[in-house]
Protein backbone atom coordinates (compact mmCIF):
# COMPACT_ATOMS: atom_id res chain seq x y z
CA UNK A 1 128.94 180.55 65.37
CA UNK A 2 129.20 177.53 63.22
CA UNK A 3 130.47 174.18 65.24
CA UNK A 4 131.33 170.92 63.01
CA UNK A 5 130.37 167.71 63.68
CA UNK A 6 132.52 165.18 62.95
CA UNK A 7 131.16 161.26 63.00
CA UNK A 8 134.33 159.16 63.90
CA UNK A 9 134.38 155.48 64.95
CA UNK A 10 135.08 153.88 68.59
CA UNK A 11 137.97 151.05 68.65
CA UNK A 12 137.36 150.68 72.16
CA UNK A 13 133.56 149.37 71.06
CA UNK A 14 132.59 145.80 72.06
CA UNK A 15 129.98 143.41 70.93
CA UNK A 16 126.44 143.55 72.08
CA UNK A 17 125.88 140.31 74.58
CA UNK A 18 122.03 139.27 74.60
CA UNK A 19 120.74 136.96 76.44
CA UNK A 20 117.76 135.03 75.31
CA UNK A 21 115.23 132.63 77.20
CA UNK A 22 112.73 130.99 75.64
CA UNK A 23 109.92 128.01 76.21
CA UNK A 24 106.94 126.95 74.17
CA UNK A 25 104.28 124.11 74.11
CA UNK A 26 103.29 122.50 70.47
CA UNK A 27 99.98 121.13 69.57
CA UNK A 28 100.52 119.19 66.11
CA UNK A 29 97.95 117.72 64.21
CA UNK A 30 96.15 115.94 67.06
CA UNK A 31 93.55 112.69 66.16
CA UNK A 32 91.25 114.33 66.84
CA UNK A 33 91.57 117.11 64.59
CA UNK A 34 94.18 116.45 62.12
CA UNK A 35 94.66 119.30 60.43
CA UNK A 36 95.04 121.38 63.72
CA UNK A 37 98.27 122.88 64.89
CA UNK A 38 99.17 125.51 67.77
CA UNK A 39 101.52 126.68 69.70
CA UNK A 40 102.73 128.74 72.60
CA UNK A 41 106.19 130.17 73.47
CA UNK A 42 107.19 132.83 76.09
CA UNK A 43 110.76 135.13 74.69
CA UNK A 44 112.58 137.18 77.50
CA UNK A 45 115.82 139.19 75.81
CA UNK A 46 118.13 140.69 77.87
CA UNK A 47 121.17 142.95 75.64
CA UNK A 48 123.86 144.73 77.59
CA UNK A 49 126.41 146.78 76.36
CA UNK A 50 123.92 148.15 72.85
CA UNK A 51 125.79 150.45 70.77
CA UNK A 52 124.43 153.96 70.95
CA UNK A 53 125.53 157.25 69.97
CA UNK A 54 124.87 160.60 72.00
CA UNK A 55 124.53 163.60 70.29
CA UNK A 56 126.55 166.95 70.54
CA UNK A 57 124.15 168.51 73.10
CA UNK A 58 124.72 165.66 75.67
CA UNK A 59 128.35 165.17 75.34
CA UNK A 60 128.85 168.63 76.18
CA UNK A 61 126.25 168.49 78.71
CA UNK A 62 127.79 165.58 80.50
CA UNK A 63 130.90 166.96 80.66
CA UNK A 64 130.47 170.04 82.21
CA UNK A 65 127.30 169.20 84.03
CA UNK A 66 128.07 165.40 85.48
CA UNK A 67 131.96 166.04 84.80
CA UNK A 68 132.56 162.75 82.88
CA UNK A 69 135.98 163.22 82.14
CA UNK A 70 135.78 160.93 79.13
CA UNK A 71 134.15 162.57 76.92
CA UNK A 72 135.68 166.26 77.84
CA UNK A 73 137.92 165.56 74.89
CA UNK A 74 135.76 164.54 72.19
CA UNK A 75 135.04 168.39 71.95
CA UNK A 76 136.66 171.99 71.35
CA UNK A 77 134.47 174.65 71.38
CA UNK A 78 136.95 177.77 71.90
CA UNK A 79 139.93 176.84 69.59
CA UNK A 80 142.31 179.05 68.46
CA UNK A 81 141.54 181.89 65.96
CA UNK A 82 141.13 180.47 62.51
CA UNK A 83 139.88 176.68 63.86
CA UNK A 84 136.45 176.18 63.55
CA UNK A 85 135.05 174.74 66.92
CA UNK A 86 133.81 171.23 66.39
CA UNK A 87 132.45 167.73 68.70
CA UNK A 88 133.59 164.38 67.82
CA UNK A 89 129.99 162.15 67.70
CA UNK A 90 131.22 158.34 68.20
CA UNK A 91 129.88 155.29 69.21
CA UNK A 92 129.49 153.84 72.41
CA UNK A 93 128.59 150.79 74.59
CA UNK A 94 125.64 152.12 76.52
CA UNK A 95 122.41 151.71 76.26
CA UNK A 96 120.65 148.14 77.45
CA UNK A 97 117.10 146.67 76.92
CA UNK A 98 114.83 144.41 78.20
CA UNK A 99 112.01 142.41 76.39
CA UNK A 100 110.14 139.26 77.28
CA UNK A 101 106.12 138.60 76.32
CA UNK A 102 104.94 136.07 74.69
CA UNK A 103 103.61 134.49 70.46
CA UNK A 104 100.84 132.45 69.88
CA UNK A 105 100.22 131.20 66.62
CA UNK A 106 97.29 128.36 65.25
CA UNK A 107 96.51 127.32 61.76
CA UNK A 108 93.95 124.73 60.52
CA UNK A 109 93.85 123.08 56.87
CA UNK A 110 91.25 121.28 55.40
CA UNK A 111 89.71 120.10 51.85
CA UNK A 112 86.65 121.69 50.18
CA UNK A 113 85.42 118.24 48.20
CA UNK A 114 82.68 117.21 50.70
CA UNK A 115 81.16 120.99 50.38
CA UNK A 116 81.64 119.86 46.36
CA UNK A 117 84.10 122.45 45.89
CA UNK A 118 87.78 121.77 44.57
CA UNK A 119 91.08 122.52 46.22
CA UNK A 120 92.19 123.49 49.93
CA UNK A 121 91.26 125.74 52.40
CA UNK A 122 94.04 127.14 54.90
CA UNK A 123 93.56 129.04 58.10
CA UNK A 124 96.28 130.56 60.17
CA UNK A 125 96.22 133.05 62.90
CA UNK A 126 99.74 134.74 64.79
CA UNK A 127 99.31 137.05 68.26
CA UNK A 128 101.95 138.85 70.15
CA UNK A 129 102.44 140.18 73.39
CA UNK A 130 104.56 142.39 74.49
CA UNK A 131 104.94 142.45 78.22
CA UNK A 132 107.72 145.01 78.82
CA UNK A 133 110.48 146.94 76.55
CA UNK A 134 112.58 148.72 78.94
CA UNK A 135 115.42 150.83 77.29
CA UNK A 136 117.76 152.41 79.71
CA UNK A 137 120.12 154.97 77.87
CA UNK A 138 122.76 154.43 80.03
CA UNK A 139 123.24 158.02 80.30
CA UNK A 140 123.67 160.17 83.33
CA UNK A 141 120.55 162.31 83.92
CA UNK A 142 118.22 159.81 81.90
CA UNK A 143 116.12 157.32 83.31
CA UNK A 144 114.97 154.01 82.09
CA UNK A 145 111.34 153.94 79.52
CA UNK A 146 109.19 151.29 79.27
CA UNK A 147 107.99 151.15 75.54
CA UNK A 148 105.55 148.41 75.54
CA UNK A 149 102.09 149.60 74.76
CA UNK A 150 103.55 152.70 73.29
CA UNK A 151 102.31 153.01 69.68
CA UNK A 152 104.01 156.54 69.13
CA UNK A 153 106.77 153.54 69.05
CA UNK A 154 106.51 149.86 67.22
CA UNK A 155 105.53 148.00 70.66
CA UNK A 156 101.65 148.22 70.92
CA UNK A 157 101.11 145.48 73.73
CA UNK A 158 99.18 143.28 71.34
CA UNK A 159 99.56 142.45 67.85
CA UNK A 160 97.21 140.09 65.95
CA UNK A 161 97.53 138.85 62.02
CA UNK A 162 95.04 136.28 60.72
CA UNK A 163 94.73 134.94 56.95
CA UNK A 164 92.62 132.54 55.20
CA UNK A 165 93.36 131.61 51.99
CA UNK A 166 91.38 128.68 49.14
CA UNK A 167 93.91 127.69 46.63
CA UNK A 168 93.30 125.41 43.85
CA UNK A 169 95.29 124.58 40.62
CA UNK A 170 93.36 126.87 38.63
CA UNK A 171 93.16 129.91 41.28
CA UNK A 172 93.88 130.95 44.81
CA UNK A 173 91.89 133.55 46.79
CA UNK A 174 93.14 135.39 50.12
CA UNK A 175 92.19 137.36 52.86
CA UNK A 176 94.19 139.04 55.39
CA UNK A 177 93.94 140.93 58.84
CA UNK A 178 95.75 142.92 60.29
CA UNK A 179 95.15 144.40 64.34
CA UNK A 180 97.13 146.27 66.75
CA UNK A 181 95.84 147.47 69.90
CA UNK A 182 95.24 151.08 71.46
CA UNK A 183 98.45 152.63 73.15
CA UNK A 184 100.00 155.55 74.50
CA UNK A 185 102.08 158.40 73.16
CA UNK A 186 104.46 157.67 75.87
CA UNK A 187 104.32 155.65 79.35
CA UNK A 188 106.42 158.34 80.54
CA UNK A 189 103.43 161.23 80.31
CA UNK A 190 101.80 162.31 83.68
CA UNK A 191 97.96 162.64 82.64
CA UNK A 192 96.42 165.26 84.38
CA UNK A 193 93.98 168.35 83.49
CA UNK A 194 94.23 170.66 86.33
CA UNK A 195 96.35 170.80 89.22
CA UNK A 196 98.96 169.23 87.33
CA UNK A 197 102.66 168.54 89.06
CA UNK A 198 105.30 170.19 87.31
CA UNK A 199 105.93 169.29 83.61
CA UNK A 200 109.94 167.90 83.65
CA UNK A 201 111.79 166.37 80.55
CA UNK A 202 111.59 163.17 82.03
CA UNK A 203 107.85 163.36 82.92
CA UNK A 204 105.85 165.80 80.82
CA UNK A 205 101.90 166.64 81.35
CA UNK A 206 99.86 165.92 78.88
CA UNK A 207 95.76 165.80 78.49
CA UNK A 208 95.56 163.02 76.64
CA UNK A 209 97.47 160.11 76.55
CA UNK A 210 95.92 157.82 74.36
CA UNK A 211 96.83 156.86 70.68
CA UNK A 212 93.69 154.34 68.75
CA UNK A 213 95.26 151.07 67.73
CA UNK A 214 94.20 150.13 64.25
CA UNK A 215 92.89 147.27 61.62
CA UNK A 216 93.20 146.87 58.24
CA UNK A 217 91.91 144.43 55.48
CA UNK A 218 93.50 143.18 52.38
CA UNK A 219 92.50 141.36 49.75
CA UNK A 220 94.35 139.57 47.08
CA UNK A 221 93.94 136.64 44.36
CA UNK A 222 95.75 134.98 41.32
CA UNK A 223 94.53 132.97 38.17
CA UNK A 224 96.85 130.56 36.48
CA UNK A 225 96.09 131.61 32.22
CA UNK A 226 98.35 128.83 31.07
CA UNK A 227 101.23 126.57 32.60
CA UNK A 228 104.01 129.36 33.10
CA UNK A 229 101.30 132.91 32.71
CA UNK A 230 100.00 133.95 36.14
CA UNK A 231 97.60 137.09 36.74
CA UNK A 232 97.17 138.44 40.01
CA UNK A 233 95.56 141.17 41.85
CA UNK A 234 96.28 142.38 45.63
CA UNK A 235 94.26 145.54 47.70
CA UNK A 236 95.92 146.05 50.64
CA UNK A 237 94.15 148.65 53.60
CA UNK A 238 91.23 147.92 51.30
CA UNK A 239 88.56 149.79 53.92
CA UNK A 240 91.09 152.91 53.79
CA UNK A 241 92.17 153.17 57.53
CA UNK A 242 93.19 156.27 58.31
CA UNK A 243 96.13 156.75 60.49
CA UNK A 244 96.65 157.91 63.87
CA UNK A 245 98.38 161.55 64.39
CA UNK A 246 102.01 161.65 66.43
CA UNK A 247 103.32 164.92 66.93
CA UNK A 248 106.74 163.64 68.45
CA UNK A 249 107.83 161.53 65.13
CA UNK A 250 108.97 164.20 63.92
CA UNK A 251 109.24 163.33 59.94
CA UNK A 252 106.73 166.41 58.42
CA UNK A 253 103.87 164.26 58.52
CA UNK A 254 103.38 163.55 62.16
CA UNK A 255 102.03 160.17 61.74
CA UNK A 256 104.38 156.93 62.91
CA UNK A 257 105.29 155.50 59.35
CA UNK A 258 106.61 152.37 61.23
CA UNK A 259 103.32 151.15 62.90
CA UNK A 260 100.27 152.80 60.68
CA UNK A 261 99.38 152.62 57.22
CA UNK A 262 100.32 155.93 55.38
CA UNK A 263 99.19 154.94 52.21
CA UNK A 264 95.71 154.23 52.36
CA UNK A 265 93.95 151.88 49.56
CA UNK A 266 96.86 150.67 47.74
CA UNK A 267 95.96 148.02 44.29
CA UNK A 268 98.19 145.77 42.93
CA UNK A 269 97.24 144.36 39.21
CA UNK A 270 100.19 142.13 37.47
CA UNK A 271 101.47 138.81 35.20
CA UNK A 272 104.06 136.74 36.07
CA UNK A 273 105.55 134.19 33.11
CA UNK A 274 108.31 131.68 34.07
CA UNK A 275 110.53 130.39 31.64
């Protein structure tokens, strides 16, 4: 039997409300090391009310199994002979989340002339932590997941970028890293490899729980020809990390696209001419 889905919108929707609290410390450029700067700020996000959208399984579900009323009628699945049964998929105000951790970010600038070399040498490092990313579908039958550390996701618990760069009027040379740490497929999984509870939808068994975090190195340059002709030349993942397998993404290529490199030793060779 064929059943149509129809996407329709929600006038009863209503904004998203977040509420955001933030502090930080800045270090600027102290005497004693002028071309210091740092700083340190905590983030805790609180959004109520996020716009979500359940698919044809649960509204069905809910309505016969948690008899929610409200969404008995967004669905016909015995119509009368020559109707096609169908659900209505729409938008609702459901879902919240919760995320607070905490960015740290340096950076230190200096001249090259007393090593005799020309131009300017710039250092600058950028860490985040996240602490907690609770989602709660706001669904009957679902409970709340806590997605930090989860790197089936994009919320490893630590994420580090670092770059040093010389530039000159002539030429400018870069480096760049790139760090994530190890995870989980899902904070949800009970690890166990015998005598195992029963597996539920809401807590599945698994062996292994683990998913490698990663680091990759790239590379890049440019060389001013004349005035307005630039050359330039960029290798990104240039030690070929591969990435980490994870079955639940689903795409084909069970690998998360969002967090790993899928590409592997990408080059980048081009001019640029302003007019």
């Amino acid at each position: 039997m064929t059943i149509l889905q129809n996407a329709i919108g929600n006038t009863a929707l209503k904004p998203e409300i977040a509420r955001n609290t933030t502090a930080g410390i800045v270090l600027s450029r102290p005497h004693w090391l002028p071309g210091f700067s740092a700083s340190f700020d905590y983030y805790r996000i609180k959004i109520n009310g996020v716009i979500s959208t359940l698919n044809s399984q649960q509204e069905v579900n809910l309505c016969y199994l948690n008899n929610i009323t409200s969404l008995c009628g967004a669905f016909n699945l015995t119509p009368p002979a020559g109707t096609a049964p169908y659900v209505n998929l729409q938008a609702f105000n459901l879902a919240s989340i919760f995320t607070d951790g905490f960015d740290i970010e340096a950076s230190y600038q200096f001249d090259v002339a007393k090593l005799g070399l020309p131009g300017r040498v710039v250092l600058r490092g950028l860490a985040t932590n996240v602490k907690n990313f609770i989602t709660d579908p706001g669904v009957p039958g679902t409970i709340p997941t806590q997605g930090a550390g989860v790197n089936a996701g994009n919320t490893p618990s630590w994420k580090l970028l670092t770059t040093e760069s010389w530039t000159t009027d002539r030429f400018s040379l870069s480096v760049q890293q790139r760090w994530f740490s190890d995870g989980v497929y899902s904070n949800e999984y009970v690890v166990c490899s015998s005598g195992c509870p029963v597996s539920t939808t809401q807590h599945p068994t698994i062996d292994n729980n683990t998913m490698p975090g990663a680091f990759y190195l790239d590379v890049g340059g440019s060389f001013n020809i004349t005035k307005k002709l630039n050359a330039y030349f960029k290798i990104d993942n240039l030690l070929d990390h591969d990435p980490a397998p994870s079955p639940q993404t689903n795409t084909g290529i069970d690998v998360n696209q969002s967090l790993y490199d899928t590409l592997g030793r990408l080059f980048r060779v081009g001019v640029r001419y302003n007019f």
